[in-house]
PDB file of N, CA and C in Angstrom:
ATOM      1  N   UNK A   1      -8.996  14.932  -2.662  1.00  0.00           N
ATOM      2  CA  UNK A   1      -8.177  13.751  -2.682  1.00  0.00           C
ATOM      3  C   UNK A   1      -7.960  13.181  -1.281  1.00  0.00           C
ATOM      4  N   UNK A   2      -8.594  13.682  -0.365  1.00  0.00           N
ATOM      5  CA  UNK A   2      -8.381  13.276   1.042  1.00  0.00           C
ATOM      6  C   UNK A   2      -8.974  12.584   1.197  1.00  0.00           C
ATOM      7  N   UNK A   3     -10.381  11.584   0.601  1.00  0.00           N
ATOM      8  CA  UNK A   3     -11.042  10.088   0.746  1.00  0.00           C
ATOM      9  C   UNK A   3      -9.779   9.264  -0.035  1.00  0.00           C
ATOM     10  N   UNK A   4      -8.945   9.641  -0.960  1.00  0.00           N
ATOM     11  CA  UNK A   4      -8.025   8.917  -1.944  1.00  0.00           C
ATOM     12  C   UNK A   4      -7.409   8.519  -0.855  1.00  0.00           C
ATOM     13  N   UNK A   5      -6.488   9.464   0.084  1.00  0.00           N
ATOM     14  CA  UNK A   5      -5.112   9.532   0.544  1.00  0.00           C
ATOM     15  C   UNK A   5      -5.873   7.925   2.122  1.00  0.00           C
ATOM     16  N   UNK A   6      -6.916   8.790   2.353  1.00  0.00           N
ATOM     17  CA  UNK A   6      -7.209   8.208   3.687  1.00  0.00           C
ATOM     18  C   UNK A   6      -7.662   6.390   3.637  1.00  0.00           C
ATOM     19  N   UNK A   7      -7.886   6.436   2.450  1.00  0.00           N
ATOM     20  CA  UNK A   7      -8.262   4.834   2.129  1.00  0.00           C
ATOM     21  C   UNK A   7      -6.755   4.122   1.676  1.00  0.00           C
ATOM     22  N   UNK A   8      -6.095   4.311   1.121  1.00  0.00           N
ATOM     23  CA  UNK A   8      -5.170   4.058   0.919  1.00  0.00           C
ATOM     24  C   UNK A   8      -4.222   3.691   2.052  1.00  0.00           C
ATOM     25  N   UNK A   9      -3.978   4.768   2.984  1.00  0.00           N
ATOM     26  CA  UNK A   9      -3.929   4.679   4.369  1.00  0.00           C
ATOM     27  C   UNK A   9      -3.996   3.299   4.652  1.00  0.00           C
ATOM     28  N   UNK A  10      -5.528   2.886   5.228  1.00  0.00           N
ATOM     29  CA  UNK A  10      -6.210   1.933   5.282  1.00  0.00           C
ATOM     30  C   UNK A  10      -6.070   0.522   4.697  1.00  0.00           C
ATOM     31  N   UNK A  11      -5.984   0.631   3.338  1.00  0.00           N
ATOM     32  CA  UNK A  11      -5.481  -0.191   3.050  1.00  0.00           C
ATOM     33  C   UNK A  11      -3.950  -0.730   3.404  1.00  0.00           C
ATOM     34  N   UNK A  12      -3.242   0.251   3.277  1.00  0.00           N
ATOM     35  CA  UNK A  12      -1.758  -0.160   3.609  1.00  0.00           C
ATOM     36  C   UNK A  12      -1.624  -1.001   5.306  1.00  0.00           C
ATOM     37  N   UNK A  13      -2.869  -0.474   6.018  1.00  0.00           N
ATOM     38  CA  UNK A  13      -2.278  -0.885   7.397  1.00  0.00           C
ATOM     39  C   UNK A  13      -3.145  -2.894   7.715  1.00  0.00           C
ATOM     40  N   UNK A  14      -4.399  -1.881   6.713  1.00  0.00           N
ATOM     41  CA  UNK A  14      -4.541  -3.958   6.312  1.00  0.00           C
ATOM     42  C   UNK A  14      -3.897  -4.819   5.648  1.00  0.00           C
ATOM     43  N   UNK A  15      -3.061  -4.321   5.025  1.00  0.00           N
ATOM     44  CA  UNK A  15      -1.668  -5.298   4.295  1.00  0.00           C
ATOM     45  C   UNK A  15      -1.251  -5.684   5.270  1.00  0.00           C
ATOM     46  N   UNK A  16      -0.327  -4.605   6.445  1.00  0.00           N
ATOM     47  CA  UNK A  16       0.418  -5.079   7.499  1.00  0.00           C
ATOM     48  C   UNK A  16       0.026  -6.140   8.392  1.00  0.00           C
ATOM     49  N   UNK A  17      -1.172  -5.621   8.846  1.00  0.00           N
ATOM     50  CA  UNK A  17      -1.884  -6.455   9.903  1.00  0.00           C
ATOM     51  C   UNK A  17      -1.993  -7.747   8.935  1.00  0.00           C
ATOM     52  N   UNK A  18      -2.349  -8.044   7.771  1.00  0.00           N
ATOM     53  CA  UNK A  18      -2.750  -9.767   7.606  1.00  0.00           C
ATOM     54  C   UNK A  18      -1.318 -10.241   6.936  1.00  0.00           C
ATOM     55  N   UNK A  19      -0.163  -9.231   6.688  1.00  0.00           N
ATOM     56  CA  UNK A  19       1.163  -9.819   7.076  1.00  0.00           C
ATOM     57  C   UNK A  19       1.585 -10.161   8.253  1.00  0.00           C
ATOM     58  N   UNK A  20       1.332  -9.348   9.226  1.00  0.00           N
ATOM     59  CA  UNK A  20       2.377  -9.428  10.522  1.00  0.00           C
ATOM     60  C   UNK A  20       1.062 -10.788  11.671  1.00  0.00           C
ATOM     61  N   UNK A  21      -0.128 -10.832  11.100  1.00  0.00           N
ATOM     62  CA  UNK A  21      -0.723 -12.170  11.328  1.00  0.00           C
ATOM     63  C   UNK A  21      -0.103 -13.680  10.338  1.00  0.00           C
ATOM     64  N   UNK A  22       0.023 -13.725   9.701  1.00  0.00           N
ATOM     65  CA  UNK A  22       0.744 -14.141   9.116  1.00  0.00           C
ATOM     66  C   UNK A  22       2.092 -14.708   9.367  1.00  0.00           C
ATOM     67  N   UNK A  23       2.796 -14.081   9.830  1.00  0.00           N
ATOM     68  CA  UNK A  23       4.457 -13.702  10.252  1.00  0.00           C
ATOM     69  C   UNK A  23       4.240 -14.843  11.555  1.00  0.00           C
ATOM     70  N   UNK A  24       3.111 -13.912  12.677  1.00  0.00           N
ATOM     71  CA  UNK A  24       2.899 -14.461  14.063  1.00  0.00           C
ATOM     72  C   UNK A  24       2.425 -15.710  14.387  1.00  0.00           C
ATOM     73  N   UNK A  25       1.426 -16.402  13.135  1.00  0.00           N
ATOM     74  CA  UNK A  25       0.927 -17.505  13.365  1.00  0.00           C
ATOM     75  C   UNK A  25       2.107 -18.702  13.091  1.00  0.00           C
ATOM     76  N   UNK A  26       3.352 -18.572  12.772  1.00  0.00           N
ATOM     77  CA  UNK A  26       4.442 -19.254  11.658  1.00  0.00           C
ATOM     78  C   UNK A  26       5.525 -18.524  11.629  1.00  0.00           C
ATOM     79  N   UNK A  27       6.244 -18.426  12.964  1.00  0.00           N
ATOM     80  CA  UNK A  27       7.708 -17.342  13.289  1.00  0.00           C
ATOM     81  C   UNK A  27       8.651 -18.418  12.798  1.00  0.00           C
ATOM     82  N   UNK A  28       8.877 -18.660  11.602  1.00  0.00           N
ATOM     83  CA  UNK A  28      10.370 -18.879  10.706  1.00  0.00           C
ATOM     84  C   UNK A  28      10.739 -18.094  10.150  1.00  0.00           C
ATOM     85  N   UNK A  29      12.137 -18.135   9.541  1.00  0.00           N
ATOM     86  CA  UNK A  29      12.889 -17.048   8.975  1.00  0.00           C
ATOM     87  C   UNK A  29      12.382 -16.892   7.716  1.00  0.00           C
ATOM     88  N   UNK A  30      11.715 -18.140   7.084  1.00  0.00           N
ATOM     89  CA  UNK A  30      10.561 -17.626   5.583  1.00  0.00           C
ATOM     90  C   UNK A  30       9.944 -16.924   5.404  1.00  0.00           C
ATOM     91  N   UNK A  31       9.086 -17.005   6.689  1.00  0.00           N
ATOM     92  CA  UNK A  31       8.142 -16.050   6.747  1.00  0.00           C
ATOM     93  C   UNK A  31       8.211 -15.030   6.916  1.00  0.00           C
ATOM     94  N   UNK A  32       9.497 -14.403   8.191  1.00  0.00           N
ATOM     95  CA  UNK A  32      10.302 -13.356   8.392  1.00  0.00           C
ATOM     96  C   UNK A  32      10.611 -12.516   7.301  1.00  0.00           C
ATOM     97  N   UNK A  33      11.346 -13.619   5.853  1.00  0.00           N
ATOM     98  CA  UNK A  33      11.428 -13.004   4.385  1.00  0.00           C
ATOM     99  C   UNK A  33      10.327 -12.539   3.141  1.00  0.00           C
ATOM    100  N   UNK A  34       9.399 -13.113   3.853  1.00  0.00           N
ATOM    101  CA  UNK A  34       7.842 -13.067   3.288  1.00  0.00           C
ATOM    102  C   UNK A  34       7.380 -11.801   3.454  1.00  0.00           C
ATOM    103  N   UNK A  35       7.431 -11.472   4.918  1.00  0.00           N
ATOM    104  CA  UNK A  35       6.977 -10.274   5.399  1.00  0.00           C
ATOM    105  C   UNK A  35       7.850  -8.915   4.981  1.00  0.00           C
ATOM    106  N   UNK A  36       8.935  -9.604   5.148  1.00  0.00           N
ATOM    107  CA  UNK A  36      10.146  -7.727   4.963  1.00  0.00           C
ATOM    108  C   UNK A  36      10.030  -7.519   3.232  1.00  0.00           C
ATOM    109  N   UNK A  37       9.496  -8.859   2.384  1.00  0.00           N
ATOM    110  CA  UNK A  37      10.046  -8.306   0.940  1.00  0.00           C
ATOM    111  C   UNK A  37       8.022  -7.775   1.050  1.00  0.00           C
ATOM    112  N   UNK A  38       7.109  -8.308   1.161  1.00  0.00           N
ATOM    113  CA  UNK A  38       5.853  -7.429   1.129  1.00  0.00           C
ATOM    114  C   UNK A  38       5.799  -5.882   1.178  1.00  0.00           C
ATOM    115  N   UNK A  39       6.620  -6.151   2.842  1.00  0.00           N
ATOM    116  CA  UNK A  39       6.502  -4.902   3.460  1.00  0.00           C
ATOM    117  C   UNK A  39       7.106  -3.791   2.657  1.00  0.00           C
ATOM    118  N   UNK A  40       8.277  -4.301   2.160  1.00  0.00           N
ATOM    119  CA  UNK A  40       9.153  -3.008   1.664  1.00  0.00           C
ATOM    120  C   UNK A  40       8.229  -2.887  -0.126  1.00  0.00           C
ATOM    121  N   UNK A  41       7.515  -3.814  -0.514  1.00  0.00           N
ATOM    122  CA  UNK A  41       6.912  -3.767  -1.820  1.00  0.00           C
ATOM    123  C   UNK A  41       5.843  -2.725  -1.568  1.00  0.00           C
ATOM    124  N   UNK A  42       4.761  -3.249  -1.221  1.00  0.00           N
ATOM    125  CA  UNK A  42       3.574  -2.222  -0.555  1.00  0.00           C
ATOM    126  C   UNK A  42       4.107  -0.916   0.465  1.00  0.00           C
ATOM    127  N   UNK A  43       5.283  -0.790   0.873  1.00  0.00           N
ATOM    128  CA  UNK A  43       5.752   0.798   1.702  1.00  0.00           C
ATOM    129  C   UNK A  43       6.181   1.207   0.255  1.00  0.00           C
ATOM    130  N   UNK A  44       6.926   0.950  -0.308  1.00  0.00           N
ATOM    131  CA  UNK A  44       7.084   1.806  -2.014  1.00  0.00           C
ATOM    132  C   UNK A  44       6.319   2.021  -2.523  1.00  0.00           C
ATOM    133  N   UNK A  45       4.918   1.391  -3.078  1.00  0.00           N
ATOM    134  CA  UNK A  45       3.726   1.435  -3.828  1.00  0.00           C
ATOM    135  C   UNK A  45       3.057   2.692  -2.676  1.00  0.00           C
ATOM    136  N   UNK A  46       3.313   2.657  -1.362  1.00  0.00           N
ATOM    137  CA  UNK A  46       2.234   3.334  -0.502  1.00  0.00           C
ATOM    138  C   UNK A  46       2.870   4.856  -0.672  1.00  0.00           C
ATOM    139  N   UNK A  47       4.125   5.207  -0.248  1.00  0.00           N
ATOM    140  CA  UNK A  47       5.175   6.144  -0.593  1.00  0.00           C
ATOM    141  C   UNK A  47       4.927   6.814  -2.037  1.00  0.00           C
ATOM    142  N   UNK A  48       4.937   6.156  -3.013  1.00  0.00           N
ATOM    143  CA  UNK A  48       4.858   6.592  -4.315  1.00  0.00           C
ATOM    144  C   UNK A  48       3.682   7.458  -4.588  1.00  0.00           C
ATOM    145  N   UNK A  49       2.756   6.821  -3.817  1.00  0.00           N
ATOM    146  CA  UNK A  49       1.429   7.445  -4.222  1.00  0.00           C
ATOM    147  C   UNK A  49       0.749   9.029  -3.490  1.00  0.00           C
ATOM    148  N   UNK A  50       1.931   8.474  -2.105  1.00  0.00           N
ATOM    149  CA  UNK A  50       1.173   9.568  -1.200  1.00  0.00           C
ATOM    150  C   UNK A  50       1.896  10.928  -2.001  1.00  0.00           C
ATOM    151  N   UNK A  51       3.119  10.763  -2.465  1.00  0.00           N
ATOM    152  CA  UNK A  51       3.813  11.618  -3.428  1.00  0.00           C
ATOM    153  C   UNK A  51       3.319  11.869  -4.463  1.00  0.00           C
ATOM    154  N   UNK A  52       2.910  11.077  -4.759  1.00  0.00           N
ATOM    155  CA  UNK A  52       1.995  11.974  -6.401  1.00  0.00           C
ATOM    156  C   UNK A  52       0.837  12.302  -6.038  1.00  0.00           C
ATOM    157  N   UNK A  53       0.031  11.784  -4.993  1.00  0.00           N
ATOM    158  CA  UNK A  53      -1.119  13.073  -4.666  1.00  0.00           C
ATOM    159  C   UNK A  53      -0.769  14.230  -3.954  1.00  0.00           C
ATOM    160  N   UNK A  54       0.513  14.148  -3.099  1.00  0.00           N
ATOM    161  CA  UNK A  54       0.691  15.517  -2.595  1.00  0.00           C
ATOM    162  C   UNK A  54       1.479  16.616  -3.925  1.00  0.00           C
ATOM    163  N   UNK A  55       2.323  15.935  -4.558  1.00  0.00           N
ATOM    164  CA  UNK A  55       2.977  16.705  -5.233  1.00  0.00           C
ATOM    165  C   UNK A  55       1.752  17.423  -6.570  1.00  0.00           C
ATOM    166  N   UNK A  56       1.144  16.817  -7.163  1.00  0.00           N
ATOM    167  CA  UNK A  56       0.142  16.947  -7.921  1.00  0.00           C
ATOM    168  C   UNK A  56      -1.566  16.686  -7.730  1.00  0.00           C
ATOM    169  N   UNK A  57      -1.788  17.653  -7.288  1.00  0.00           N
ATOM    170  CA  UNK A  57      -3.116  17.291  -6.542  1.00  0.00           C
ATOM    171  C   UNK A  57      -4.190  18.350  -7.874  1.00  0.00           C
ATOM    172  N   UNK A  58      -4.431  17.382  -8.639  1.00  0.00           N
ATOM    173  CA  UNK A  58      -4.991  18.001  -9.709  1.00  0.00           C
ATOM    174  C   UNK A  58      -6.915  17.628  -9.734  1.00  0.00           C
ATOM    175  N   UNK A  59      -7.045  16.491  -8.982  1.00  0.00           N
ATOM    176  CA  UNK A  59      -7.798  15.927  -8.909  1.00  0.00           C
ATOM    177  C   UNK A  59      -8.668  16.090 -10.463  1.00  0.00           C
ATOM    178  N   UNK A  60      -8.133  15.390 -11.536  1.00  0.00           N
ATOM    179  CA  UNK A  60      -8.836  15.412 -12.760  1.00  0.00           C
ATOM    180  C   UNK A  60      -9.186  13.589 -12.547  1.00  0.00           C
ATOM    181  N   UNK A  61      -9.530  13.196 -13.920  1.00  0.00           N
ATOM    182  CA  UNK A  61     -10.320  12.258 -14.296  1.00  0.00           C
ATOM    183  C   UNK A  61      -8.606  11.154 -14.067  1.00  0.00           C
ATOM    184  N   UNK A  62      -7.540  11.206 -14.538  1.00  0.00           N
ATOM    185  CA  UNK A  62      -6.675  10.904 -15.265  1.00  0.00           C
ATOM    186  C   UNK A  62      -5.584  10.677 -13.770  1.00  0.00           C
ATOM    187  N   UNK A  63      -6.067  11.464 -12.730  1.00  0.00           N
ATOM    188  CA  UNK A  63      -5.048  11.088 -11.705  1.00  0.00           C
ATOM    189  C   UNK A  63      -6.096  10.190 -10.877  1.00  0.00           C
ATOM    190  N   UNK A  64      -7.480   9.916 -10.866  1.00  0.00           N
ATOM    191  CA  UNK A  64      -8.041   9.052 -10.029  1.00  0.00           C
ATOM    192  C   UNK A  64      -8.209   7.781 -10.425  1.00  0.00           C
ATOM    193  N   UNK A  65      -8.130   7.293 -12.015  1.00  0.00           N
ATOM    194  CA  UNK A  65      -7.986   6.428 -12.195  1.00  0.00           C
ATOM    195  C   UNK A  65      -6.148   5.933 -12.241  1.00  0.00           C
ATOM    196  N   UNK A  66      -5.252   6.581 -12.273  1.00  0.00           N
ATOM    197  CA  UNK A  66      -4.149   6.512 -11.912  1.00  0.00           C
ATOM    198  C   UNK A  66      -3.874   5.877 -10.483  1.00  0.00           C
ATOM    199  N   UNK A  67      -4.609   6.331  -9.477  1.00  0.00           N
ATOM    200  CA  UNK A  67      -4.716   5.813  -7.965  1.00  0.00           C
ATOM    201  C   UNK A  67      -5.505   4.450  -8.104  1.00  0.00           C
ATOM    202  N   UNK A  68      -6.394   4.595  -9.042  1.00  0.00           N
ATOM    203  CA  UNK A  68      -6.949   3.089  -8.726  1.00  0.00           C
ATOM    204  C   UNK A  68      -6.132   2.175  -9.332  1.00  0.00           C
ATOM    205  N   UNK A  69      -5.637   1.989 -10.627  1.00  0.00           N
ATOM    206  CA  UNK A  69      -4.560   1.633 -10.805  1.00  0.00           C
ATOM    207  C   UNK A  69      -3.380   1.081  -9.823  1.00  0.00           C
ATOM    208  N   UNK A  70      -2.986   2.249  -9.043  1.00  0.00           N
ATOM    209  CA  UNK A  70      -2.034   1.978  -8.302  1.00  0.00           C
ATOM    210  C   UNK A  70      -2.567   0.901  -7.163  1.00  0.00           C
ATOM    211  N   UNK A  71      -3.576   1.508  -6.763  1.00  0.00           N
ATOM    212  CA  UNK A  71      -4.275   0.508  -5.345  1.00  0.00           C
ATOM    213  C   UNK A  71      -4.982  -1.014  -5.620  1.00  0.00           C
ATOM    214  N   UNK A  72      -4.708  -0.942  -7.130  1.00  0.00           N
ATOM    215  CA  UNK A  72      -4.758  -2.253  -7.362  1.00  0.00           C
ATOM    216  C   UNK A  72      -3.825  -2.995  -7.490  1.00  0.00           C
ATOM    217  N   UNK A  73      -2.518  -2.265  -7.566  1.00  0.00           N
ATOM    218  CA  UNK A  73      -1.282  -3.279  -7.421  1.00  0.00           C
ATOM    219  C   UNK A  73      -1.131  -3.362  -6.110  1.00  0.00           C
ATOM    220  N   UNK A  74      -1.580  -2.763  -5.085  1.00  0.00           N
ATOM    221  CA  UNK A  74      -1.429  -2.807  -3.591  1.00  0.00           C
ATOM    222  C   UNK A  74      -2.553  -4.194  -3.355  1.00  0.00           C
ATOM    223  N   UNK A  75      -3.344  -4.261  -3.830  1.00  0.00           N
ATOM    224  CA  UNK A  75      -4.008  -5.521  -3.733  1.00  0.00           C
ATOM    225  C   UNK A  75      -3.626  -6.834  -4.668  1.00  0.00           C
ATOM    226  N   UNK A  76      -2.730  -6.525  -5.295  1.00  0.00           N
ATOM    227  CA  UNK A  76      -2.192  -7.985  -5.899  1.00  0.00           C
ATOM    228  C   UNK A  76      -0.864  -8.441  -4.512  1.00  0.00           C
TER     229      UNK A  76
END
Protein backbone atom coordinates (compact mmCIF):
# COMPACT_ATOMS: atom_id res chain seq x y z
CA UNK A 1 0.00 0.00 0.00
CA UNK A 2 2.99 2.28 -0.05
CA UNK A 3 2.48 3.28 -4.06
CA UNK A 4 -1.38 3.95 -2.53
CA UNK A 5 -0.18 6.11 0.46
CA UNK A 6 2.71 7.88 -1.68
CA UNK A 7 0.46 9.01 -4.61
CA UNK A 8 -2.04 10.24 -2.65
CA UNK A 9 0.61 12.20 -0.92
CA UNK A 10 1.14 13.70 -4.25
CA UNK A 11 -1.85 14.33 -5.08
CA UNK A 12 -2.80 16.21 -1.96
CA UNK A 13 0.27 18.57 -2.41
CA UNK A 14 -1.00 19.22 -6.11
CA UNK A 15 -4.32 20.32 -4.72
CA UNK A 16 -2.36 22.80 -2.56
CA UNK A 17 -0.03 24.12 -4.97
CA UNK A 18 -2.94 24.88 -7.79
CA UNK A 19 -4.90 26.31 -4.68
CA UNK A 20 -2.34 28.42 -3.10
CA UNK A 21 -1.58 29.51 -7.11
CA UNK A 22 -4.77 30.35 -7.25
CA UNK A 23 -5.07 32.25 -3.85
CA UNK A 24 -1.61 34.20 -5.16
CA UNK A 25 -2.66 35.17 -8.56
CA UNK A 26 -6.12 37.01 -6.85
CA UNK A 27 -5.25 37.92 -2.93
CA UNK A 28 -9.03 38.77 -1.89
CA UNK A 29 -10.70 37.59 1.03
CA UNK A 30 -12.87 35.16 -1.56
CA UNK A 31 -10.34 33.62 -2.52
CA UNK A 32 -8.72 33.50 0.94
CA UNK A 33 -12.34 31.54 1.64
CA UNK A 34 -11.91 29.45 -1.44
CA UNK A 35 -8.70 28.22 -0.35
CA UNK A 36 -9.26 27.51 3.64
CA UNK A 37 -12.80 25.69 2.81
CA UNK A 38 -10.69 23.36 -0.10
CA UNK A 39 -7.98 23.09 2.10
CA UNK A 40 -9.73 21.88 5.15
CA UNK A 41 -12.08 19.57 2.53
CA UNK A 42 -9.13 17.71 0.80
CA UNK A 43 -6.87 17.70 4.53
CA UNK A 44 -10.07 15.52 5.80
CA UNK A 45 -10.44 13.36 2.66
CA UNK A 46 -6.34 13.16 2.85
CA UNK A 47 -6.42 12.35 6.84
CA UNK A 48 -9.22 9.87 6.45
CA UNK A 49 -7.48 7.83 4.13
CA UNK A 50 -4.02 7.83 5.44
CA UNK A 51 -6.06 6.28 8.53
CA UNK A 52 -7.70 3.62 6.93
CA UNK A 53 -4.62 2.44 5.19
CA UNK A 54 -2.61 2.58 8.26
CA UNK A 55 -5.21 1.27 10.53
CA UNK A 56 -6.26 -1.59 8.07
CA UNK A 57 -3.73 -2.48 5.74
CA UNK A 58 -5.36 -5.52 4.28
CA UNK A 59 -4.46 -4.80 0.90
CA UNK A 60 -7.47 -6.97 -0.64
CA UNK A 61 -9.45 -6.17 -3.80
CA UNK A 62 -12.19 -4.15 -1.69
CA UNK A 63 -9.77 -1.65 0.12
CA UNK A 64 -8.05 -0.55 -3.31
CA UNK A 65 -10.93 0.18 -4.97
CA UNK A 66 -12.13 1.92 -1.75
CA UNK A 67 -8.90 4.33 -2.20
CA UNK A 68 -9.78 4.92 -5.65
CA UNK A 69 -13.00 5.86 -4.74
CA UNK A 70 -11.75 8.06 -2.21
CA UNK A 71 -9.02 9.77 -4.57
CA UNK A 72 -11.62 10.45 -6.74
CA UNK A 73 -13.41 12.65 -4.48
CA UNK A 74 -9.98 14.34 -3.94
CA UNK A 75 -10.20 15.11 -7.60
CA UNK A 76 -13.68 16.48 -7.73
Amino acid sequence: MASFELFVDLLYVGILAINGDHVGEDPTGHELLRFSITFIMSWKIWSDLALVISWFETDDILQRVSVIIIMVCLFG
